[in-house]
N, C-alpha and C. Protein backbone atom coordinates (compact mmCIF):
# COMPACT_ATOMS: atom_id res chain seq x y z
N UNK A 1 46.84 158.58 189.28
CA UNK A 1 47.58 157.48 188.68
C UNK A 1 47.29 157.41 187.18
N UNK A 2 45.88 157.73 187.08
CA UNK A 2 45.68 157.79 185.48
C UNK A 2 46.26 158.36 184.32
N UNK A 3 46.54 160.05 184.83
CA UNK A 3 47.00 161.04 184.39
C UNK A 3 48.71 160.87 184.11
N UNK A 4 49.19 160.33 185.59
CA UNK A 4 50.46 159.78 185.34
C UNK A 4 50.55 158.57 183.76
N UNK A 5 49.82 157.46 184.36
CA UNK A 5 49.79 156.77 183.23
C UNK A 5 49.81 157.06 181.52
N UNK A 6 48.36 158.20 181.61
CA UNK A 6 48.36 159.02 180.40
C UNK A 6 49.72 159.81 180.09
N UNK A 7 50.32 159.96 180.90
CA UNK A 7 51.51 160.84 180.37
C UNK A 7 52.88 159.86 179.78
N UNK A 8 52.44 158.80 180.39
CA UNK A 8 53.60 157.84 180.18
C UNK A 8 53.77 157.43 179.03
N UNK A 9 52.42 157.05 178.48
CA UNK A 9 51.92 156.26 177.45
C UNK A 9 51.76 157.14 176.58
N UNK A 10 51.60 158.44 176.70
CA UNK A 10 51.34 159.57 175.57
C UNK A 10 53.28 159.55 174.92
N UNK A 11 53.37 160.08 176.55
CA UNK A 11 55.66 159.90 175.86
C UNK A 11 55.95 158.71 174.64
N UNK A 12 55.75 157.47 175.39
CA UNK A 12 56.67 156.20 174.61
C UNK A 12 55.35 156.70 172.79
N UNK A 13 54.04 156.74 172.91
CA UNK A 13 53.30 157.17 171.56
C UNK A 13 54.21 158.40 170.92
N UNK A 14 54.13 159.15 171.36
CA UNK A 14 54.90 160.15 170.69
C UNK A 14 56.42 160.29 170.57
N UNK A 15 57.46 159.66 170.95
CA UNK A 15 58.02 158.83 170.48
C UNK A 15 58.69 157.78 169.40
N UNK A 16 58.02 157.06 169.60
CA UNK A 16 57.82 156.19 168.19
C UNK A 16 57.08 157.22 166.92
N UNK A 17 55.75 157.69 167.11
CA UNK A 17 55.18 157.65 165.73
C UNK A 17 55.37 159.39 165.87
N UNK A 18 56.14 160.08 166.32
CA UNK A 18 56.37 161.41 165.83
C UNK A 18 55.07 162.27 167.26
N UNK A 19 55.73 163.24 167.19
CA UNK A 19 54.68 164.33 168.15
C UNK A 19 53.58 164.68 167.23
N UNK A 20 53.32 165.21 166.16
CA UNK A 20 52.48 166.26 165.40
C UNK A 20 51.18 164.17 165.24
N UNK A 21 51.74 163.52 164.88
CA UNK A 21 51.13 162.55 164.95
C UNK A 21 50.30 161.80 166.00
N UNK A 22 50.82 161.74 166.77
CA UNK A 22 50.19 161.37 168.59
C UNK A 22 49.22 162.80 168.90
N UNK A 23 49.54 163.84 168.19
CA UNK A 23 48.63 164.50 168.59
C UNK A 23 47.55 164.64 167.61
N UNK A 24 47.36 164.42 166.61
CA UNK A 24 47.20 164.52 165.56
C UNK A 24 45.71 163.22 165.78
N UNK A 25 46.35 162.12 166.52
CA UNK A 25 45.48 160.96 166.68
C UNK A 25 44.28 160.93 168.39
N UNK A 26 45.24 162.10 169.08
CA UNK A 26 44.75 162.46 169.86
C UNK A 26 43.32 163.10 169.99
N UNK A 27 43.70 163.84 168.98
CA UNK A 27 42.34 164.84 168.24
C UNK A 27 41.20 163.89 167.39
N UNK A 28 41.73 163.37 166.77
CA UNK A 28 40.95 162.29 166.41
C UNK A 28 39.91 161.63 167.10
N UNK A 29 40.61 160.73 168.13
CA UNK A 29 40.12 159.56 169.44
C UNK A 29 39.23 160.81 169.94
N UNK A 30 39.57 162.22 170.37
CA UNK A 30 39.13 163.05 171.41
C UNK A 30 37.02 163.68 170.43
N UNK A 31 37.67 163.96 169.01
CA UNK A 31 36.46 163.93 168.52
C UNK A 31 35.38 162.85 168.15
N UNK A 32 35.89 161.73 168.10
CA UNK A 32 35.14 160.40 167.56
C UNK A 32 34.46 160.05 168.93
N UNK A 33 35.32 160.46 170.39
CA UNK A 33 33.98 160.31 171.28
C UNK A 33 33.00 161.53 171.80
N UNK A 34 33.44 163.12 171.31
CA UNK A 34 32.79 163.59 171.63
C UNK A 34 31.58 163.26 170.57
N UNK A 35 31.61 163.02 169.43
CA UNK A 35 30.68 162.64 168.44
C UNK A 35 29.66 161.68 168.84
N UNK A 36 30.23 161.01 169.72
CA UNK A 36 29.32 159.55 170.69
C UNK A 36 28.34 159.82 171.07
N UNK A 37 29.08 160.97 172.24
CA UNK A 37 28.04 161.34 173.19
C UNK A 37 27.07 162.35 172.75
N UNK A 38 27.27 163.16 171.67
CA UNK A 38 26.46 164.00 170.73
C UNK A 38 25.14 163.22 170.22
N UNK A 39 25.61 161.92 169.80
CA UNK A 39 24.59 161.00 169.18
C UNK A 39 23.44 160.61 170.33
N UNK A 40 24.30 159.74 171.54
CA UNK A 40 23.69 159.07 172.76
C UNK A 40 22.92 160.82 173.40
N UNK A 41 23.06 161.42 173.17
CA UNK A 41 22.63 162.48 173.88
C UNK A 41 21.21 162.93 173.25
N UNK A 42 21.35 162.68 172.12
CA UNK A 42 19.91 162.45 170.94
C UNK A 42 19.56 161.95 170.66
N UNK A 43 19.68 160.50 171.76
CA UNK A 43 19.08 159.19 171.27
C UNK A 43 19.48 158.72 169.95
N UNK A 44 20.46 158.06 170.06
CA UNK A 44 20.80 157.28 169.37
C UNK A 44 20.12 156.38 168.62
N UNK A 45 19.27 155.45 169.44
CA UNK A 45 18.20 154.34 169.25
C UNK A 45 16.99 155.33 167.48
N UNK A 46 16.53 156.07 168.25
CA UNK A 46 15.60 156.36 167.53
C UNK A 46 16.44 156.88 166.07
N UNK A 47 17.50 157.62 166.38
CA UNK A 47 18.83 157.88 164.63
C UNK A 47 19.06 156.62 163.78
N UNK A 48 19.04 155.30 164.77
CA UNK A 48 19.42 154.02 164.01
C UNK A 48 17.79 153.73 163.64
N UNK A 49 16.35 153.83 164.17
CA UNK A 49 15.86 153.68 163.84
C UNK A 49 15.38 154.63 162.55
N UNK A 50 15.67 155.59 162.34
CA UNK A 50 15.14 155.94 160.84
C UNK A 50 16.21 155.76 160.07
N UNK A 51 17.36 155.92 160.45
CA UNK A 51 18.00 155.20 159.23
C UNK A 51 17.61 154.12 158.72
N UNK A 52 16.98 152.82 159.65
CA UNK A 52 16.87 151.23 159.17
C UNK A 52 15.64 151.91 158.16
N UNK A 53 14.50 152.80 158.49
CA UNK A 53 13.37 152.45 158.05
C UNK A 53 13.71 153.59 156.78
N UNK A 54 14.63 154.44 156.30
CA UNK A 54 15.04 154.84 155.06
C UNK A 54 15.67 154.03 154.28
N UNK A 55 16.48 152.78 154.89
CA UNK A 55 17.21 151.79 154.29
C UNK A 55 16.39 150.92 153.51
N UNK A 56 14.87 150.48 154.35
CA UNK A 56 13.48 150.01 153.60
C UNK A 56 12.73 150.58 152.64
N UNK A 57 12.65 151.91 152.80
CA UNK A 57 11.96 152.54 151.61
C UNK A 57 12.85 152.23 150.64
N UNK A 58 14.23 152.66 150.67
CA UNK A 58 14.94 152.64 149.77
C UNK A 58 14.86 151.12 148.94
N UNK A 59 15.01 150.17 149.76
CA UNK A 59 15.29 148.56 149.06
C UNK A 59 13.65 148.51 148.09
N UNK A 60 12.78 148.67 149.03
CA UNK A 60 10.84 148.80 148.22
C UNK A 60 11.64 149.21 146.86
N UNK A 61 11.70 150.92 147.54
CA UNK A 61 11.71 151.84 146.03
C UNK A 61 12.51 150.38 144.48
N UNK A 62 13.91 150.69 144.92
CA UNK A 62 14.34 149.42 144.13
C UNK A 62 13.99 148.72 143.62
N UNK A 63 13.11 147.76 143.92
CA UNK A 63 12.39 146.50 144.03
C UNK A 63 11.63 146.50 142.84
N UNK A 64 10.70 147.57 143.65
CA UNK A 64 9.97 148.47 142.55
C UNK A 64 9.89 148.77 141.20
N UNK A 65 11.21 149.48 141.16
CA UNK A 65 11.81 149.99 139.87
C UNK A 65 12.13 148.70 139.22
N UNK A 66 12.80 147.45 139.76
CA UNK A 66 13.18 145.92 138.78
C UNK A 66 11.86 145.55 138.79
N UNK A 67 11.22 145.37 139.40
CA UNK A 67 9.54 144.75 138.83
C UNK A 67 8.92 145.90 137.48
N UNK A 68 8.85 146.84 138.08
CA UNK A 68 7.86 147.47 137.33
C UNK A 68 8.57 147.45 135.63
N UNK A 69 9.80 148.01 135.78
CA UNK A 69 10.91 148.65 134.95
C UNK A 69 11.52 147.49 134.11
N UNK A 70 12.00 146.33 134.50
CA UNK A 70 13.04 145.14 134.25
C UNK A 70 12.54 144.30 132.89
N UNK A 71 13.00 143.56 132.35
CA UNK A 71 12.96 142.90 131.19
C UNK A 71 11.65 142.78 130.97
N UNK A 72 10.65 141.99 131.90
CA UNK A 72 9.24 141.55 131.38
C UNK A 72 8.19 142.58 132.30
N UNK A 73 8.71 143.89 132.61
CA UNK A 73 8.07 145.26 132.88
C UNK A 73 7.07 145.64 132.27
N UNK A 74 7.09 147.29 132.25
CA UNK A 74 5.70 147.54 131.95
C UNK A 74 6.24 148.49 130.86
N UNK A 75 7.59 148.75 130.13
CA UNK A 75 8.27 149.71 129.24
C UNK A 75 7.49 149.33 128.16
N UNK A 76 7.35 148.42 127.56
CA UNK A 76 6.74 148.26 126.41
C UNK A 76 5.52 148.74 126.40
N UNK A 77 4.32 148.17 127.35
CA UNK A 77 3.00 148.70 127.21
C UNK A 77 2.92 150.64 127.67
N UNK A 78 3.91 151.06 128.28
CA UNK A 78 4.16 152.62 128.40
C UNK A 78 4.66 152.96 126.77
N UNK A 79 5.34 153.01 126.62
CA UNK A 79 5.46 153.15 124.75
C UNK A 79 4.35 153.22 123.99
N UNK A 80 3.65 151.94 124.10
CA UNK A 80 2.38 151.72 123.20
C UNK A 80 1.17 152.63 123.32
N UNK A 81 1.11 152.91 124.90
CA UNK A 81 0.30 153.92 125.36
C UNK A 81 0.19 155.36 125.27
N UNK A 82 1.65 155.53 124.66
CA UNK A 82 1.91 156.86 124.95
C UNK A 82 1.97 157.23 123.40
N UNK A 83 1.94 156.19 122.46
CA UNK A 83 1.88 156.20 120.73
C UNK A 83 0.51 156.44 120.46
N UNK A 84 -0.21 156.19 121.94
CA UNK A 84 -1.69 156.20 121.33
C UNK A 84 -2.15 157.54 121.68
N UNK A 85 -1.25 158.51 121.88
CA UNK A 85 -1.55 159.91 122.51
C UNK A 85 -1.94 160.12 123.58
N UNK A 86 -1.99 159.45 124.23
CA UNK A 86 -1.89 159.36 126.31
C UNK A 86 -0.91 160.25 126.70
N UNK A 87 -1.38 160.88 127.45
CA UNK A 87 -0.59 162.09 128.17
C UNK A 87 0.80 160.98 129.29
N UNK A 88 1.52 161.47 129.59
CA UNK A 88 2.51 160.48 130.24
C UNK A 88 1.73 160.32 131.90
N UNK A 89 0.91 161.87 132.09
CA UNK A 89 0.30 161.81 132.79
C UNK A 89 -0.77 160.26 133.25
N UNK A 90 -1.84 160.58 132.64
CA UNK A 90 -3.09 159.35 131.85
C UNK A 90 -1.69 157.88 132.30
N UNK A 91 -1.10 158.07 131.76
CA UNK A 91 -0.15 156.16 131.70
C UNK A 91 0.02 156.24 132.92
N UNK A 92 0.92 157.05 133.82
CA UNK A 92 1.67 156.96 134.84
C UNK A 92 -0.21 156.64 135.96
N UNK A 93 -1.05 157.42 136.10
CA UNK A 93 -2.20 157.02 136.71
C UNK A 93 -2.51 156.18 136.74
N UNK A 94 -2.83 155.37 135.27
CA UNK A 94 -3.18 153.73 135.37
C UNK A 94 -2.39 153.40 135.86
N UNK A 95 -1.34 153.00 135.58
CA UNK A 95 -0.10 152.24 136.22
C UNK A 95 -0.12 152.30 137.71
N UNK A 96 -0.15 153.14 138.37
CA UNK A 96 -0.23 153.55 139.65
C UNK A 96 -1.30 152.70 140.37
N UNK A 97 -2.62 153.21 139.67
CA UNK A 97 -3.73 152.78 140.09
C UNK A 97 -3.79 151.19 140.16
N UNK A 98 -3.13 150.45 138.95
CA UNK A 98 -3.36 149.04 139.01
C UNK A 98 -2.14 148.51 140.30
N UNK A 99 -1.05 149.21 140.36
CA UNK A 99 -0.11 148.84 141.43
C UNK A 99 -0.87 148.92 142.46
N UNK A 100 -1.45 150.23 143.01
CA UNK A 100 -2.29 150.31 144.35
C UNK A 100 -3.83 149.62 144.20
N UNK A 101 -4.15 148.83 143.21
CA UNK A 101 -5.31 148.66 143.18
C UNK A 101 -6.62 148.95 142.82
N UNK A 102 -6.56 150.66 142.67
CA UNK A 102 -7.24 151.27 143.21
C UNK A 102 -7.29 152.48 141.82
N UNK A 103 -8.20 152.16 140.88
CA UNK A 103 -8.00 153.08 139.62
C UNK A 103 -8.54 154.69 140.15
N UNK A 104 -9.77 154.60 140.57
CA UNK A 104 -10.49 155.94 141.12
C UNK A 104 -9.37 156.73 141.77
N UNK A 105 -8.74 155.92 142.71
CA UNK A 105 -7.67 156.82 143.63
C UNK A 105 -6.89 157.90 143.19
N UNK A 106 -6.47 157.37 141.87
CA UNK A 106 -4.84 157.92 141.45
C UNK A 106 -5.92 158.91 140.40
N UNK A 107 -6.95 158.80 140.22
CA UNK A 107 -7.94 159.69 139.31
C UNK A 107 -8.34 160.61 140.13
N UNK A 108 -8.75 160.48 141.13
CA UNK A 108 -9.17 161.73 142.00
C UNK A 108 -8.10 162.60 142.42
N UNK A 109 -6.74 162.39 142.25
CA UNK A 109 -5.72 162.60 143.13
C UNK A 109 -5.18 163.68 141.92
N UNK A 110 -5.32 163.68 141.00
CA UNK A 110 -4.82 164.96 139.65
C UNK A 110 -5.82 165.80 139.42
């Protein structure tokens, strides 16, 4: 009965909006769910979960960049530092170090 149905409903579609079109949308509908089950077949759950948690790094990263970077930032004292013959290296370490806390860290780490 289905198949009948499908044929019915494929006619009056193709029809109205042209053959090359109904099929055209056919292919479409026919790949957008094999694409489904491609996903659900690889766990889906865990694909939406690293996307969300790349979507977070990403917003941090951002965040980041307007704090550190933004009007009352740290551009000016990087300038001053780097007039004083500081390697960009040397600036970018402190900087790091006072973000993480942790001056030794970002010193042991070059």
């Amino acid at each position: 009965i289905a198949t009948i149905a499908g044929g019915f409903l494929g006619g009056i579609i193709a029809s109205r909006i042209g053959v090359l079109k109904a099929l055209f949308l056919g292919a479409v509908l026919a790949a957008v769910s094999a694409h489904r089950a491609y996903l659900e077949a690889g766990d889906l759950d865990q694909l939406r979960r690293g996307k969300r948690v790349t979507q977070v790094r990403r917003v941090v990263r951002e965040r980041l960049e307007e704090e550190l970077w933004g009007s009352s930032g740290l551009a000016p004292r990087v300038e001053s530092s780097l007039r004083s013959d500081a390697t960009p290296y040397d600036v970018a370490g402190e900087i790091v170090g006072e973000v993480l806390g942790s001056r030794e860290r970002t010193t042991q780490a070059r």
